[in-house]
N, C-alpha and C. Protein backbone atom coordinates (compact mmCIF):
# COMPACT_ATOMS: atom_id res chain seq x y z
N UNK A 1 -14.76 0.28 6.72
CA UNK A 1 -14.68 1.43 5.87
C UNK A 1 -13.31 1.50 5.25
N UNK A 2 -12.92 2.47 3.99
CA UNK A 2 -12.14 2.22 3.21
C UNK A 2 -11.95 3.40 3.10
N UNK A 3 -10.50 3.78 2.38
CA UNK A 3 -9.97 4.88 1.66
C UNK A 3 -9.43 4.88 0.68
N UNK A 4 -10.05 5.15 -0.65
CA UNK A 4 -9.68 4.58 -1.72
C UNK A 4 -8.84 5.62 -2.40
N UNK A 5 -7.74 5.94 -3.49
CA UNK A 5 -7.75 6.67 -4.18
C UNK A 5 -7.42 6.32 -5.83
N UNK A 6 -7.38 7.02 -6.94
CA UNK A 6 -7.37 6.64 -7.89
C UNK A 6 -6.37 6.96 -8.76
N UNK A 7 -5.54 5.73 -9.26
CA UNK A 7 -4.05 5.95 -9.62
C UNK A 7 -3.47 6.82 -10.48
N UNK A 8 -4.34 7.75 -11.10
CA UNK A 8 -4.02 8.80 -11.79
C UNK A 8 -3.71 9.91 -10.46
N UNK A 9 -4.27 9.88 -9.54
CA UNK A 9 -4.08 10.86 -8.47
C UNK A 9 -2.75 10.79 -7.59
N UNK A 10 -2.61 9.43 -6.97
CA UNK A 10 -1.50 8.98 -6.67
C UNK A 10 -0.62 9.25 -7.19
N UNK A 11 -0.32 9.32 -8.97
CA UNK A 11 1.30 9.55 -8.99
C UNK A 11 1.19 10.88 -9.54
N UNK A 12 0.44 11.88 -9.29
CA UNK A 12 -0.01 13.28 -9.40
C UNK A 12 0.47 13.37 -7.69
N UNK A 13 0.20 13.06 -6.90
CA UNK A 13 0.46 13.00 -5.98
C UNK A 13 2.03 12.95 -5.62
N UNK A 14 2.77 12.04 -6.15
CA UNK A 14 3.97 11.39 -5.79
C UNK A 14 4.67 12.47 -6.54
N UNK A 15 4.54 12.84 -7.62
CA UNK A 15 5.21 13.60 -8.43
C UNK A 15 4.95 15.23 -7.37
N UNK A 16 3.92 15.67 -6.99
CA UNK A 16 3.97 16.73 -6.03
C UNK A 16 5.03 16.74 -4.96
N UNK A 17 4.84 15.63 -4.23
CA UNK A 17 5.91 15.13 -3.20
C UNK A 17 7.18 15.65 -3.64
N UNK A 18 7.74 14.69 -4.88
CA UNK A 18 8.67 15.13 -5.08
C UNK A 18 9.60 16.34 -5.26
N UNK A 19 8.86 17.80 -6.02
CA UNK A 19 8.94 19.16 -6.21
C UNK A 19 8.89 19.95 -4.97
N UNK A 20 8.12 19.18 -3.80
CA UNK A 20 7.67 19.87 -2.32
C UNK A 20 7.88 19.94 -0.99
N UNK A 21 8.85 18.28 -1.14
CA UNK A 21 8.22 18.08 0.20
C UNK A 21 10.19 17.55 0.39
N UNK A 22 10.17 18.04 1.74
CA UNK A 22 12.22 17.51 1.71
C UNK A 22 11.92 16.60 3.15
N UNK A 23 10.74 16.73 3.93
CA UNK A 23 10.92 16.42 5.70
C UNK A 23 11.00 14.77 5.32
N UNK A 24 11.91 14.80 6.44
CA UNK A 24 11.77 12.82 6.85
C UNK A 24 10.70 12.20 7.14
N UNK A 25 9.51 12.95 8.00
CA UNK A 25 8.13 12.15 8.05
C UNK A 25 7.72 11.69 6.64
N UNK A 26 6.81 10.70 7.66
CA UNK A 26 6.06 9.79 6.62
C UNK A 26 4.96 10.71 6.79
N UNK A 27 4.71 10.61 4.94
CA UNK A 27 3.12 11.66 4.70
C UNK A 27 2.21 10.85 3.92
N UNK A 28 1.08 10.74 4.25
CA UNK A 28 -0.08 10.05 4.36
C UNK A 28 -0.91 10.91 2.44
N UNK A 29 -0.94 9.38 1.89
CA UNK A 29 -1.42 10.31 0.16
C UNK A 29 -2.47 9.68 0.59
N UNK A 30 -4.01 10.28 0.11
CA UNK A 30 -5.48 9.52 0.18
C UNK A 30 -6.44 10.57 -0.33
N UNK A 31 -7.67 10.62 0.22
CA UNK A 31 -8.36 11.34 -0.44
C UNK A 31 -9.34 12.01 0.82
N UNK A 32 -8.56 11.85 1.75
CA UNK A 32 -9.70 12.05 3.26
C UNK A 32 -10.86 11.30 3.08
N UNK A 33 -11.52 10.86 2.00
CA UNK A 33 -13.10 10.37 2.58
C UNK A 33 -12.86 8.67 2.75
N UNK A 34 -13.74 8.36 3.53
CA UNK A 34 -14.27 6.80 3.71
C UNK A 34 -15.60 6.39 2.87
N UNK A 35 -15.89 4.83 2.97
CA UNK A 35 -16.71 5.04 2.35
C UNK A 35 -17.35 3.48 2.83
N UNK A 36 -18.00 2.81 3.24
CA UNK A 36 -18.13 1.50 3.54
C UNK A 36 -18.45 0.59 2.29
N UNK A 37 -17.72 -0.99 3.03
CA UNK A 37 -18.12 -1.57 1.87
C UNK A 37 -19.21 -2.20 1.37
N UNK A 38 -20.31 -1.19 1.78
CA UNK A 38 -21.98 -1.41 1.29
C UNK A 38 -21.30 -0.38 0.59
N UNK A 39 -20.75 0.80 0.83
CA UNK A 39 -21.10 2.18 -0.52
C UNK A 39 -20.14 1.36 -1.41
N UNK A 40 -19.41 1.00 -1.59
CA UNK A 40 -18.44 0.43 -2.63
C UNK A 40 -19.05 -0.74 -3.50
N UNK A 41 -19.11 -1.83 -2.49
CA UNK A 41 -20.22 -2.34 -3.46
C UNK A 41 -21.70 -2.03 -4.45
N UNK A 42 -22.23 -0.70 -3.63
CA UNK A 42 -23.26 -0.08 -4.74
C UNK A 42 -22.72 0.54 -5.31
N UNK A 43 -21.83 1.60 -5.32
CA UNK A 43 -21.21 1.69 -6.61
C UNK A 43 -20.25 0.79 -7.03
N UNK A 44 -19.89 0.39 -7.11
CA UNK A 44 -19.19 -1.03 -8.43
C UNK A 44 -20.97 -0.97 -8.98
N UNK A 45 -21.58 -2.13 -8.15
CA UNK A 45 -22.67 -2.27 -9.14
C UNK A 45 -23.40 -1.27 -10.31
N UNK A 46 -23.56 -0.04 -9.61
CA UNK A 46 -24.05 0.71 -10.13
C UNK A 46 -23.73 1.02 -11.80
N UNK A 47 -22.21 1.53 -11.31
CA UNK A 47 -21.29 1.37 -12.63
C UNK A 47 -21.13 0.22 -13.62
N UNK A 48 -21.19 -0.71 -13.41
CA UNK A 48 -21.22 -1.95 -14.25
C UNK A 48 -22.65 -2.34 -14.60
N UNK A 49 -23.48 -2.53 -14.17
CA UNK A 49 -25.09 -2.66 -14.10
C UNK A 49 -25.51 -3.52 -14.07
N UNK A 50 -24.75 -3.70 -12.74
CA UNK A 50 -25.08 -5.52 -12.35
C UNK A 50 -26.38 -5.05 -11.20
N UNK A 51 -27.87 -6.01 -11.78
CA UNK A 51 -28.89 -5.50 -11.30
C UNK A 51 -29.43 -6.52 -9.85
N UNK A 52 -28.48 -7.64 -9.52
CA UNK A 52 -28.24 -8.67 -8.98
C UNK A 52 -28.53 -8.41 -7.66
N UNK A 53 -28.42 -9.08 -6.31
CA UNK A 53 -28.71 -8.92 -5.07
C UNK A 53 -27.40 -8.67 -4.08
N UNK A 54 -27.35 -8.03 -3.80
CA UNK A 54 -25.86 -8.19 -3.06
C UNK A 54 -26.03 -8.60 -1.35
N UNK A 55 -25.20 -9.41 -1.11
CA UNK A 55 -26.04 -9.81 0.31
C UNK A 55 -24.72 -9.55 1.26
N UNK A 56 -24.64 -9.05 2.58
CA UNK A 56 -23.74 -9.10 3.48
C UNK A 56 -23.73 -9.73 5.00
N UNK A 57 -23.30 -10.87 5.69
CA UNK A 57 -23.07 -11.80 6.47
C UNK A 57 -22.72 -10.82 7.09
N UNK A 58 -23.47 -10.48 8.22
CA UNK A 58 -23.10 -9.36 9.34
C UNK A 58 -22.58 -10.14 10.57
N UNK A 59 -22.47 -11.84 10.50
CA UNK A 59 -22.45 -12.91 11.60
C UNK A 59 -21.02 -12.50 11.33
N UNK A 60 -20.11 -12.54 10.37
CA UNK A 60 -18.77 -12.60 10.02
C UNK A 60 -17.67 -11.45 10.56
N UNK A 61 -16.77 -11.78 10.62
CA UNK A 61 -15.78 -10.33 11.19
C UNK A 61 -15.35 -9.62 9.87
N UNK A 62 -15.91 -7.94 10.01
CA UNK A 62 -15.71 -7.05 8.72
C UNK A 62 -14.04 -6.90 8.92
N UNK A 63 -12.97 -6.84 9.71
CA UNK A 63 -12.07 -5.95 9.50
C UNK A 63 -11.85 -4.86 10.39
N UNK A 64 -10.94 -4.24 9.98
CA UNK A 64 -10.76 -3.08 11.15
C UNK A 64 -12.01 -1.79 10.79
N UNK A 65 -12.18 -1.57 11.77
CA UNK A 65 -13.81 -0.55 12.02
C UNK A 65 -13.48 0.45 11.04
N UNK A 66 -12.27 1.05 10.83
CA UNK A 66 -12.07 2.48 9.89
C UNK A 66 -10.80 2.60 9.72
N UNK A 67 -10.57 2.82 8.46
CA UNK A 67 -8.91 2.51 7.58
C UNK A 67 -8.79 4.12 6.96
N UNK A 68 -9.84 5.13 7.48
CA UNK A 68 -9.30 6.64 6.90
C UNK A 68 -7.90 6.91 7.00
N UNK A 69 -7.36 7.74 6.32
CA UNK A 69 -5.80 8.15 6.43
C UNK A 69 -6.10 9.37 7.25
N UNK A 70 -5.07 10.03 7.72
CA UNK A 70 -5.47 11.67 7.86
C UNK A 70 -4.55 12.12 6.52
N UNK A 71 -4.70 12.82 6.15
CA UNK A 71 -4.16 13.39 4.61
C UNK A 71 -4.14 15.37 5.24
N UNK A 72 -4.13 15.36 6.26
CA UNK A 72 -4.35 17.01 6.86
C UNK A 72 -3.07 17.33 6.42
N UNK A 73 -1.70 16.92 6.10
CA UNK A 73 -0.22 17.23 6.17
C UNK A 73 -0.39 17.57 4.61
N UNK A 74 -0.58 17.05 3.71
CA UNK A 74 -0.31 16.78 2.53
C UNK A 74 -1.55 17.97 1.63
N UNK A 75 -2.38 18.15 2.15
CA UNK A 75 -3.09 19.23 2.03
C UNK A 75 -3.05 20.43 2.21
N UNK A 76 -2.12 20.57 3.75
CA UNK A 76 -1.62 21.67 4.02
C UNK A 76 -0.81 22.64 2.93
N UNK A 77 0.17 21.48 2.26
CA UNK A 77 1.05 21.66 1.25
C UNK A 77 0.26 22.29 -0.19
N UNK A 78 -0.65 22.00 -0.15
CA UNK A 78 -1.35 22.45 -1.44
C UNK A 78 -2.22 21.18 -2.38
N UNK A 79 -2.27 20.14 -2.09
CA UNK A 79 -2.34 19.02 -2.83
C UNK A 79 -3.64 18.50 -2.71
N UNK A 80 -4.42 17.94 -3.19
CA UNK A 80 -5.58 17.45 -3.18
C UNK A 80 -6.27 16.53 -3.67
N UNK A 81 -6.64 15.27 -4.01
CA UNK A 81 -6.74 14.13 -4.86
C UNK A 81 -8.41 14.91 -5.65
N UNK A 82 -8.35 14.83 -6.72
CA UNK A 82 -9.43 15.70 -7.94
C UNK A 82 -10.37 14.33 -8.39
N UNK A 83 -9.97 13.15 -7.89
CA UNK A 83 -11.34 12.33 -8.71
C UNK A 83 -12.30 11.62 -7.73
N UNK A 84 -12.93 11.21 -7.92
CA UNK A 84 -13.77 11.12 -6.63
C UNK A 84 -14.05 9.11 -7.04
N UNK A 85 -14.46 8.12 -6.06
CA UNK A 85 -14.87 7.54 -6.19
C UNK A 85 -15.43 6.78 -7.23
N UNK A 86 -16.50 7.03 -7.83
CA UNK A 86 -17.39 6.60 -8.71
C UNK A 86 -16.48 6.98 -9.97
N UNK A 87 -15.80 8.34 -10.27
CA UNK A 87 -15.38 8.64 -11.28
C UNK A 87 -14.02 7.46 -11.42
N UNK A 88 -13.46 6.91 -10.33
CA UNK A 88 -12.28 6.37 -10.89
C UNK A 88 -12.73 5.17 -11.59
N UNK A 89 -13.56 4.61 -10.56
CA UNK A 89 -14.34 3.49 -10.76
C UNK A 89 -14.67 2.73 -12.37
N UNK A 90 -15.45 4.08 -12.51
CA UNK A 90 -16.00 4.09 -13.79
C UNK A 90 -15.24 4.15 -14.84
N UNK A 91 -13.96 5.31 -15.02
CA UNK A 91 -12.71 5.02 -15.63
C UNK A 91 -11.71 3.86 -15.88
N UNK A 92 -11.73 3.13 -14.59
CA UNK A 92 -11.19 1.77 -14.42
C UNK A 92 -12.32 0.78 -15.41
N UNK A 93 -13.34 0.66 -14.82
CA UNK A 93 -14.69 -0.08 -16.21
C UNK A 93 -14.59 0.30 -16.93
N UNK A 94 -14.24 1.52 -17.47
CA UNK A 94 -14.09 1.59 -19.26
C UNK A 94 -13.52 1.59 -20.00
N UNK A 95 -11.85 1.57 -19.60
CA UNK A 95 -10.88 1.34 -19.86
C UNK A 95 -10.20 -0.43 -19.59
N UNK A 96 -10.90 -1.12 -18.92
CA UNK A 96 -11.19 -2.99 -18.60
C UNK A 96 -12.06 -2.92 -19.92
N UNK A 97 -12.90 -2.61 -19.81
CA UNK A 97 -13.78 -2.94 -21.28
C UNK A 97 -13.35 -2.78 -22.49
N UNK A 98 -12.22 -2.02 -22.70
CA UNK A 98 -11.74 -1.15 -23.77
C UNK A 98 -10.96 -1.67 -24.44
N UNK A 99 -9.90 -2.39 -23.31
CA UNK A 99 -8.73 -3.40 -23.36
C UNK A 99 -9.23 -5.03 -23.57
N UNK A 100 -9.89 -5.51 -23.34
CA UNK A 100 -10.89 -6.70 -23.16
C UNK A 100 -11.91 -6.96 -23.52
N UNK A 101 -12.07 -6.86 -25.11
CA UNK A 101 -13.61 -6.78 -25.62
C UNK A 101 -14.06 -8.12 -25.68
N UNK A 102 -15.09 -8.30 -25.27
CA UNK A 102 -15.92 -9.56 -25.43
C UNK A 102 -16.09 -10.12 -23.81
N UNK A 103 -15.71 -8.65 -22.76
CA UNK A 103 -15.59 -9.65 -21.51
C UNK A 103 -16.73 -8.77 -21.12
């Protein structure tokens, strides 16, 4: 599982930090949710409309079991990541397409 966030949020994020935050801890930026990489791979596909088979080797080692952040500190503060998944996703594809015509 994964924790993704989307780089418009991040330096919305960083820029909060900066105006907010003075403590020496390290504070955790993310979006609280997980999402596995079966949900990631259906959405990519989804978004692009690749109608193809996607297959996953469960014989193989995935990785560490769960990569959530806790983001409870940074929330506390007021802060919140506003795009969700699919929306960055899809922003990232249309803006690759936008920049890169003919791909």
């Amino acid at each position: 599982m994964g924790n993704g966030i989307f780089v418009d949020d991040l330096a919305e994020a960083c820029l909060f930090l900066l105006d907010t935050y003075e403590d020496p801890q390290i504070i955790n930026v993310g979006t609280g949710e997980e999402q596995t990489i079966r949900e990631l791979a259906e959405t990519v596909a989804r978004i692009v409309g690749f109608e193809g088979r996607i297959a996953f080797d469960p014989s193989k080692p995935d990785g560490t079991p769960r990569k959530l952040l806790d983001v409870s500190r940074i929330q506390a503060l007021g802060w919140k990541a506003t795009t969700s998944l699919e929306e960055g996703i899809a922003r990232s594809y249309r803006w690759f397409l936008e920049s890169h015509p003919g791909h």
